[in-house]
Protein backbone atom coordinates (compact mmCIF):
# COMPACT_ATOMS: atom_id res chain seq x y z
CA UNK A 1 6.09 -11.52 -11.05
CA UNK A 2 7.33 -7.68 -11.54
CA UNK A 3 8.30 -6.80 -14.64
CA UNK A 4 7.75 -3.31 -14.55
CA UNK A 5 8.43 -1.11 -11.70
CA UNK A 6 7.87 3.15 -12.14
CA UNK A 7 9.16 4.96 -8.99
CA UNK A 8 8.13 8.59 -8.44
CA UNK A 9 10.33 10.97 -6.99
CA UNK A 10 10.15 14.53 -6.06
CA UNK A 11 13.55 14.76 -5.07
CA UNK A 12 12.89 15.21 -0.76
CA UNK A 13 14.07 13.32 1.67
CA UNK A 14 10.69 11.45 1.68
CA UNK A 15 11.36 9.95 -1.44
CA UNK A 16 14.56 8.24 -1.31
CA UNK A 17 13.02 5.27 0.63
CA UNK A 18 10.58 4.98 -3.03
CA UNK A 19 14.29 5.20 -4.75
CA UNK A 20 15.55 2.60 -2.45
CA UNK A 21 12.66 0.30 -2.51
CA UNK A 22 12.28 0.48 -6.34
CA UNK A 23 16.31 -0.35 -6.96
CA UNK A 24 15.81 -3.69 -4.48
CA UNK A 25 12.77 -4.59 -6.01
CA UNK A 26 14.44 -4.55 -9.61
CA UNK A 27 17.71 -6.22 -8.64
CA UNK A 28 15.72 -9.24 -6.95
CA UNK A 29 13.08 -9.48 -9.88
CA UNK A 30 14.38 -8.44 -12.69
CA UNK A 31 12.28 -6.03 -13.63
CA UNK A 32 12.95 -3.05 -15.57
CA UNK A 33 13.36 0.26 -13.33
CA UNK A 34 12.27 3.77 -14.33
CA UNK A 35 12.50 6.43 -11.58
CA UNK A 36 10.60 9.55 -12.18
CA UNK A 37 10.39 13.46 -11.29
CA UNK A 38 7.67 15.31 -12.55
CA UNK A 39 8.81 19.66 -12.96
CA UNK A 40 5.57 21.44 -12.81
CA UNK A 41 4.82 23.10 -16.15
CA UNK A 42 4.22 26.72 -14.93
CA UNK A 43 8.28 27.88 -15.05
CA UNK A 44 10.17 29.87 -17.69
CA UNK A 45 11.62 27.64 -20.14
CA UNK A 46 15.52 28.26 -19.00
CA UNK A 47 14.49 27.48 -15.40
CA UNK A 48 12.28 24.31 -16.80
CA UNK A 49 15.84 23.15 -18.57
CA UNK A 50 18.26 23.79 -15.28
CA UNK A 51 15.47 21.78 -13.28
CA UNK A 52 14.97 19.09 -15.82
CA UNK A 53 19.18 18.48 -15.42
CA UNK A 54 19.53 18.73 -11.87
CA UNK A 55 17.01 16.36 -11.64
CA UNK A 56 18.59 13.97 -14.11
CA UNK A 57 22.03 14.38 -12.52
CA UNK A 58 20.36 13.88 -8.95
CA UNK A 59 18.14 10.79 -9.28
CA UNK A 60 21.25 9.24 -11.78
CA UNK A 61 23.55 9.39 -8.88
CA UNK A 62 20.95 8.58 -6.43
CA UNK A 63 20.17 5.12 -8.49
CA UNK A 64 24.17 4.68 -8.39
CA UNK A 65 23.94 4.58 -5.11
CA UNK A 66 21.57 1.93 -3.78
CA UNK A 67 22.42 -0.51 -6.68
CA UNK A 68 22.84 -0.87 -10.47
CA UNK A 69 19.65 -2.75 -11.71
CA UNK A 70 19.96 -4.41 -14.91
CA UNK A 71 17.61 -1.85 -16.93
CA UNK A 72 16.81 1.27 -15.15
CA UNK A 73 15.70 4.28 -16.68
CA UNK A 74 15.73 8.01 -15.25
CA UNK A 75 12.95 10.32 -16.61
CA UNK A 76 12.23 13.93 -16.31
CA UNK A 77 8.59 14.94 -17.67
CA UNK A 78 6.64 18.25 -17.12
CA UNK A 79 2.96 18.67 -16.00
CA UNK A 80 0.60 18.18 -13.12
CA UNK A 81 2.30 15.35 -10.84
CA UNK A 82 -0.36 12.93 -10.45
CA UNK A 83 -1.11 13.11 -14.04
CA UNK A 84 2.24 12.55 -15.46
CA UNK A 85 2.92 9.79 -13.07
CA UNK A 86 -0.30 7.99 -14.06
CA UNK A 87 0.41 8.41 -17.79
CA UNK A 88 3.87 7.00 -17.59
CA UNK A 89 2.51 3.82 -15.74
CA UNK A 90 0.23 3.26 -18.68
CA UNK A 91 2.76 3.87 -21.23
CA UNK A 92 5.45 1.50 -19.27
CA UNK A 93 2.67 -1.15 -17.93
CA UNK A 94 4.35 -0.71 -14.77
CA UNK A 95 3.12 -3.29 -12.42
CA UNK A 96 3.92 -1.55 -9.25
CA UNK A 97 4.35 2.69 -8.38
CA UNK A 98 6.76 3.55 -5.96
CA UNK A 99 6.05 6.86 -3.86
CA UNK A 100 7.39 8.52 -1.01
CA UNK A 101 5.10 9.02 2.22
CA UNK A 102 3.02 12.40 1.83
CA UNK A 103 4.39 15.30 4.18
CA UNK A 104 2.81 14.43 7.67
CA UNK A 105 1.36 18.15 8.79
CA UNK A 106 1.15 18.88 12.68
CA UNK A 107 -1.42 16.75 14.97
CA UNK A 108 -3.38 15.19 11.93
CA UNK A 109 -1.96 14.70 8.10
CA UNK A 110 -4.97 15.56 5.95
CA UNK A 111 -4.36 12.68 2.88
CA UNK A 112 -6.92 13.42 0.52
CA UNK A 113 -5.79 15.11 -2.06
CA UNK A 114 -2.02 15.00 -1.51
CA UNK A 115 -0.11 13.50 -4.83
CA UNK A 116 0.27 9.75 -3.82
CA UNK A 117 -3.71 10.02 -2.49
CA UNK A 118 -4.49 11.38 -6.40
CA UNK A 119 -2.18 8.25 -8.26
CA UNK A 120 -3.76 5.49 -6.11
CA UNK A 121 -7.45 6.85 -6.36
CA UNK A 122 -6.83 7.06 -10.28
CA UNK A 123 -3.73 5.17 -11.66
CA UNK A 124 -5.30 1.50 -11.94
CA UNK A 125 -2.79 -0.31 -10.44
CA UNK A 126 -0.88 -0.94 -7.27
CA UNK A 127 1.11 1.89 -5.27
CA UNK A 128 3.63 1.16 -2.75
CA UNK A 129 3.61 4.01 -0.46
CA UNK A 130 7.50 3.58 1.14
CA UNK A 131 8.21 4.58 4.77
CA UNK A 132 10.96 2.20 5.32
CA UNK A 133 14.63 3.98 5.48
CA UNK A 134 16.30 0.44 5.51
CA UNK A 135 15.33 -1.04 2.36
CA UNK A 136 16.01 -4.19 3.55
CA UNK A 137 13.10 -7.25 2.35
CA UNK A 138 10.09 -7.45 3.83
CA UNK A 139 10.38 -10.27 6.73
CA UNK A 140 6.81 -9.84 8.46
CA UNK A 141 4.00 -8.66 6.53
CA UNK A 142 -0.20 -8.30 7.12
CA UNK A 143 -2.88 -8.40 5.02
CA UNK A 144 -6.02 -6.44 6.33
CA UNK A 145 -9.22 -8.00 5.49
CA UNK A 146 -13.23 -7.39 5.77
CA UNK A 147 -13.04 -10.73 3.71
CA UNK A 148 -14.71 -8.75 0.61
CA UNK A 149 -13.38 -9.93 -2.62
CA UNK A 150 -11.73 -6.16 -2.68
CA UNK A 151 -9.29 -7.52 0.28
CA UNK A 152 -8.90 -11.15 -1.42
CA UNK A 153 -7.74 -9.35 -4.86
CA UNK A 154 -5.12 -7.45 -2.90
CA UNK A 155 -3.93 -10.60 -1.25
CA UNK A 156 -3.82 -11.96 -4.64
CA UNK A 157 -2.06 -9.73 -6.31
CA UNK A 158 0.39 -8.95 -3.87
CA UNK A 159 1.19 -12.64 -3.92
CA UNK A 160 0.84 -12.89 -7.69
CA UNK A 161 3.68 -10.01 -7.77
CA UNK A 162 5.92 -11.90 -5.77
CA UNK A 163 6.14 -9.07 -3.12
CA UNK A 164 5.40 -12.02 -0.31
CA UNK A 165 8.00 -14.33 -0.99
CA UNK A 166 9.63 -15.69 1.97
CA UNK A 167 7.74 -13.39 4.16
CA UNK A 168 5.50 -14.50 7.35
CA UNK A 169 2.11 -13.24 6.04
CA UNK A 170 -0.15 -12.86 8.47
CA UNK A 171 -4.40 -11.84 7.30
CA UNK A 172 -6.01 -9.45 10.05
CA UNK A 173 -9.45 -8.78 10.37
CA UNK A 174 -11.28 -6.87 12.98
CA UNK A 175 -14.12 -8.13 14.96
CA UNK A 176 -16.85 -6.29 16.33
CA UNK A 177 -19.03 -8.71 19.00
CA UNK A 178 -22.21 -7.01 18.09
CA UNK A 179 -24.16 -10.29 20.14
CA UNK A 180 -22.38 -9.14 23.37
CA UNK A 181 -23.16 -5.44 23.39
CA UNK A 182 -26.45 -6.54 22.38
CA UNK A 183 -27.11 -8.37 25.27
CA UNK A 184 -25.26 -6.41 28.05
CA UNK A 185 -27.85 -3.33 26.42
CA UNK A 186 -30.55 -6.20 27.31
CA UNK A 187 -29.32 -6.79 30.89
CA UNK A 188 -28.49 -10.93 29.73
CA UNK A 189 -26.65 -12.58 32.72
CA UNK A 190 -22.40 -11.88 32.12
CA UNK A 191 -22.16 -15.54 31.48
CA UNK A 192 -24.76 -16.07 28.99
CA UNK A 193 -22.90 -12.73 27.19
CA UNK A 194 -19.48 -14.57 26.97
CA UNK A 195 -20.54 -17.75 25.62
CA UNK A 196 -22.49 -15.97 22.87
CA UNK A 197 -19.69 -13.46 22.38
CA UNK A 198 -17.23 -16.58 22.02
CA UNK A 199 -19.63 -19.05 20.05
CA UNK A 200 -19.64 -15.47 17.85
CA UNK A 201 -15.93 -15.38 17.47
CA UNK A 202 -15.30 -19.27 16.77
CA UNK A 203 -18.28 -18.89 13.68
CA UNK A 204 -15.87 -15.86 12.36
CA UNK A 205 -12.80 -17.59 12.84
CA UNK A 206 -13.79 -20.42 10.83
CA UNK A 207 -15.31 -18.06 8.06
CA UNK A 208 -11.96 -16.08 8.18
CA UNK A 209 -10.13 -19.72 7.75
CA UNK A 210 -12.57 -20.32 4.86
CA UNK A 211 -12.01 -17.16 2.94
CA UNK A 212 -8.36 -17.36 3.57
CA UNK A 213 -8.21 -21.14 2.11
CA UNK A 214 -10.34 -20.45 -0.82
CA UNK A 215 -8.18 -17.69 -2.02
CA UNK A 216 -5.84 -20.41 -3.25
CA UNK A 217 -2.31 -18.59 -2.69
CA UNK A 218 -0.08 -21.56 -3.01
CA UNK A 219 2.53 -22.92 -0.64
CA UNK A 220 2.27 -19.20 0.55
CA UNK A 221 3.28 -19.06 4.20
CA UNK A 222 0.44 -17.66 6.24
CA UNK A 223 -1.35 -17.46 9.51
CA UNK A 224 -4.79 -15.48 10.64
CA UNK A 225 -5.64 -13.28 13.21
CA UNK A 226 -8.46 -11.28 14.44
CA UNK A 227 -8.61 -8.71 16.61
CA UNK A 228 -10.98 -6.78 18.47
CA UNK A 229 -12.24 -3.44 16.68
CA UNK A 230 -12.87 -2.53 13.60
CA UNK A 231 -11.90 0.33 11.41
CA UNK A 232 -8.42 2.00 10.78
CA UNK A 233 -7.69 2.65 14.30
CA UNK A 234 -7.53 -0.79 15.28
CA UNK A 235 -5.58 -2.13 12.72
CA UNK A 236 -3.16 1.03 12.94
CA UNK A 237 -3.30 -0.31 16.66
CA UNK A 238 -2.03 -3.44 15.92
CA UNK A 239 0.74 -2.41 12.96
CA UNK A 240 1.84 -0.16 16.25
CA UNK A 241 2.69 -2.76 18.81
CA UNK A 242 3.69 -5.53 16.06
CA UNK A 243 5.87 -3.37 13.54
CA UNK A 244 5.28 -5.48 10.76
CA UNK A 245 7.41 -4.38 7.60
CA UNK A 246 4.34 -3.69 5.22
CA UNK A 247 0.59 -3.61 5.24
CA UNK A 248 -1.26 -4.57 2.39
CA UNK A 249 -4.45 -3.39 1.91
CA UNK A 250 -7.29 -2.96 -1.37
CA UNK A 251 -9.36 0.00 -2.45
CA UNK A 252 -12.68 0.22 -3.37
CA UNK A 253 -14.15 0.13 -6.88
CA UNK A 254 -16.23 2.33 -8.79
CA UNK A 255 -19.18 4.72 -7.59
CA UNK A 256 -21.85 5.86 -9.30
CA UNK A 257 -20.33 8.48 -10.19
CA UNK A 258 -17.36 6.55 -12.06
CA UNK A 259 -14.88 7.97 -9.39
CA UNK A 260 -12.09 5.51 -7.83
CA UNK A 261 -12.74 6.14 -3.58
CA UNK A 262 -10.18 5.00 -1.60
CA UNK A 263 -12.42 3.88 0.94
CA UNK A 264 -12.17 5.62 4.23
CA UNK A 265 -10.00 2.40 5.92
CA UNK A 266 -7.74 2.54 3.33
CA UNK A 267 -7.49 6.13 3.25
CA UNK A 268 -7.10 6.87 7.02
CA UNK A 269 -4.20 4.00 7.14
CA UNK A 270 -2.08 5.47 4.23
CA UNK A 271 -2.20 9.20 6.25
CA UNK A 272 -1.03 7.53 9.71
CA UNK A 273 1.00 4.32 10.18
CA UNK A 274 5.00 4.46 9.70
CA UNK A 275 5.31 1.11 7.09
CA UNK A 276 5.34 0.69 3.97
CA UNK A 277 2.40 0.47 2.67
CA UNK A 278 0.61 -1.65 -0.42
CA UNK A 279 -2.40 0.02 -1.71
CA UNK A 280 -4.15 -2.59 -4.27
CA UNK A 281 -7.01 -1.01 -6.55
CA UNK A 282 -9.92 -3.46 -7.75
CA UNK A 283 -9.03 -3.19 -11.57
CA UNK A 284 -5.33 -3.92 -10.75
């Protein structure tokens, strides 16, 4: 269970969901509560001490607001934001970060590279990206799959942290019928295509059950589902016409380089849907 939570703040109005989430999260676990602002390092020391107390005063009143945690900490640190707030989940062994959604730019938000993109490439742990302005417990969450261990340690995890307690989990994966385009290419009779394309789905079903079953999540409530498409756009499809309350989702591991991707799924759903969202690294 949670036992550690470290929010990040940068004061906007895209943070105070992070603020909200973090206080509900500590009241109904327990855990202890530290909500951060990082002041970049680069300002004259009388303007570093004004911001360093506005922020305090802010965030202290802020806290007050949504709920009085039993231990809850407010910290103001200088330095490079992703840094700091990496450092600080170390030094707490938080279990979970908190951040605010990035600042969506016109047409297309580019992610990469934005502050919450930076912590959950190289923190280590879970990050809760928080879009919700109601704070209220999740009710209806899903768990995308490719039913790589990657996916199954998120599910684990996020189950391990108690974050899907009394929810209705539902696992999505998407499904590609690469038999039936193969065939229609080959000019196979439409009938012939659909019982392939279906004796396809039933085989992935059952390997989806499997993989589910064996990840050995307890009385956890859960159903499956798998939709048609693969890739960020059809899962953002689905999160779009079902409005679950968060999406859970892992990262990939380590390249050759020794460099934490995101994986382009991943990455692509954390710069477009509207829900909170539970990015799970591999080392978590």
């Amino acid at each position: 269970m949670l036992k550690s939570i470290l929010v990040s703040s940068d004061l906007s109005t895209r943070s105070k969901p992070a603020v909200q989430r973090g206080v509900q999260l500590a009241e109904a676990s327990g855990a202890a509560l530290c909500v951060l602002h990082v002041v970049e390092d680069d300002l004259l020391e009388d303007r570093m001490r004004d911001e360093i107390r506005t922020a305090e005063d802010y965030l202290t009143k802020q806290v007050e607001g949504f709920g009085k945690p039993a231990t809850c900490d407010v910290a103001v640190a200088t330095g490079h934001a992703f840094h700091v707030i990496a450092e600080e989940a170390r030094a707490r062994e938080a279990d979970l970060i908190i951040m605010g959604a990035h600042r969506r730019q016109f047409l297309r938000d580019v992610f990469v590279g934005t502050t919450i993109e930076r912590v959950t490439r190289t923190a280590g742990r879970p990050v809760l990206m928080a879009n919700s302005k109601t704070g209220e417990r999740w009710r209806k969450v899903f768990i995308a799959t490719d039913m790589s261990e990657t996916s199954g340690h998120a599910a684990r995890k996020a189950q391990a942290l108690g974050l899907l307690e009394n929810a209705n989990v539902t696992f999505i994966h998407g499904f590609a019928p690469i038999t039936r385009q193969m065939m229609t290419h080959a000019g196979i009779p439409v009938e012939r295509v659909h019982e392939e394309a279906e004796r396809e789905f039933q085989s992935t079903r059952r390997e989806l059950g499997r993989f589910v079953q064996d990840l050995d999540l307890g009385d956890l409530n859960y159903n499956a589902r798998i939709i048609e498409g693969v890739g960020a756009d059809a899962i953002a499809g689905l999160v779009e016409q079902a409005k679950p309350d968060l999406l859970v989702i892992g990262t990939r591991g380590l390249s050759g380089v020794r460099r934490l991707f995101l994986g382009s799924v991943a990455q692509e759903l954390m710069g477009s849907v509207e829900i909170d969202v539970l990015a799970v690294p591999p080392q978590a």
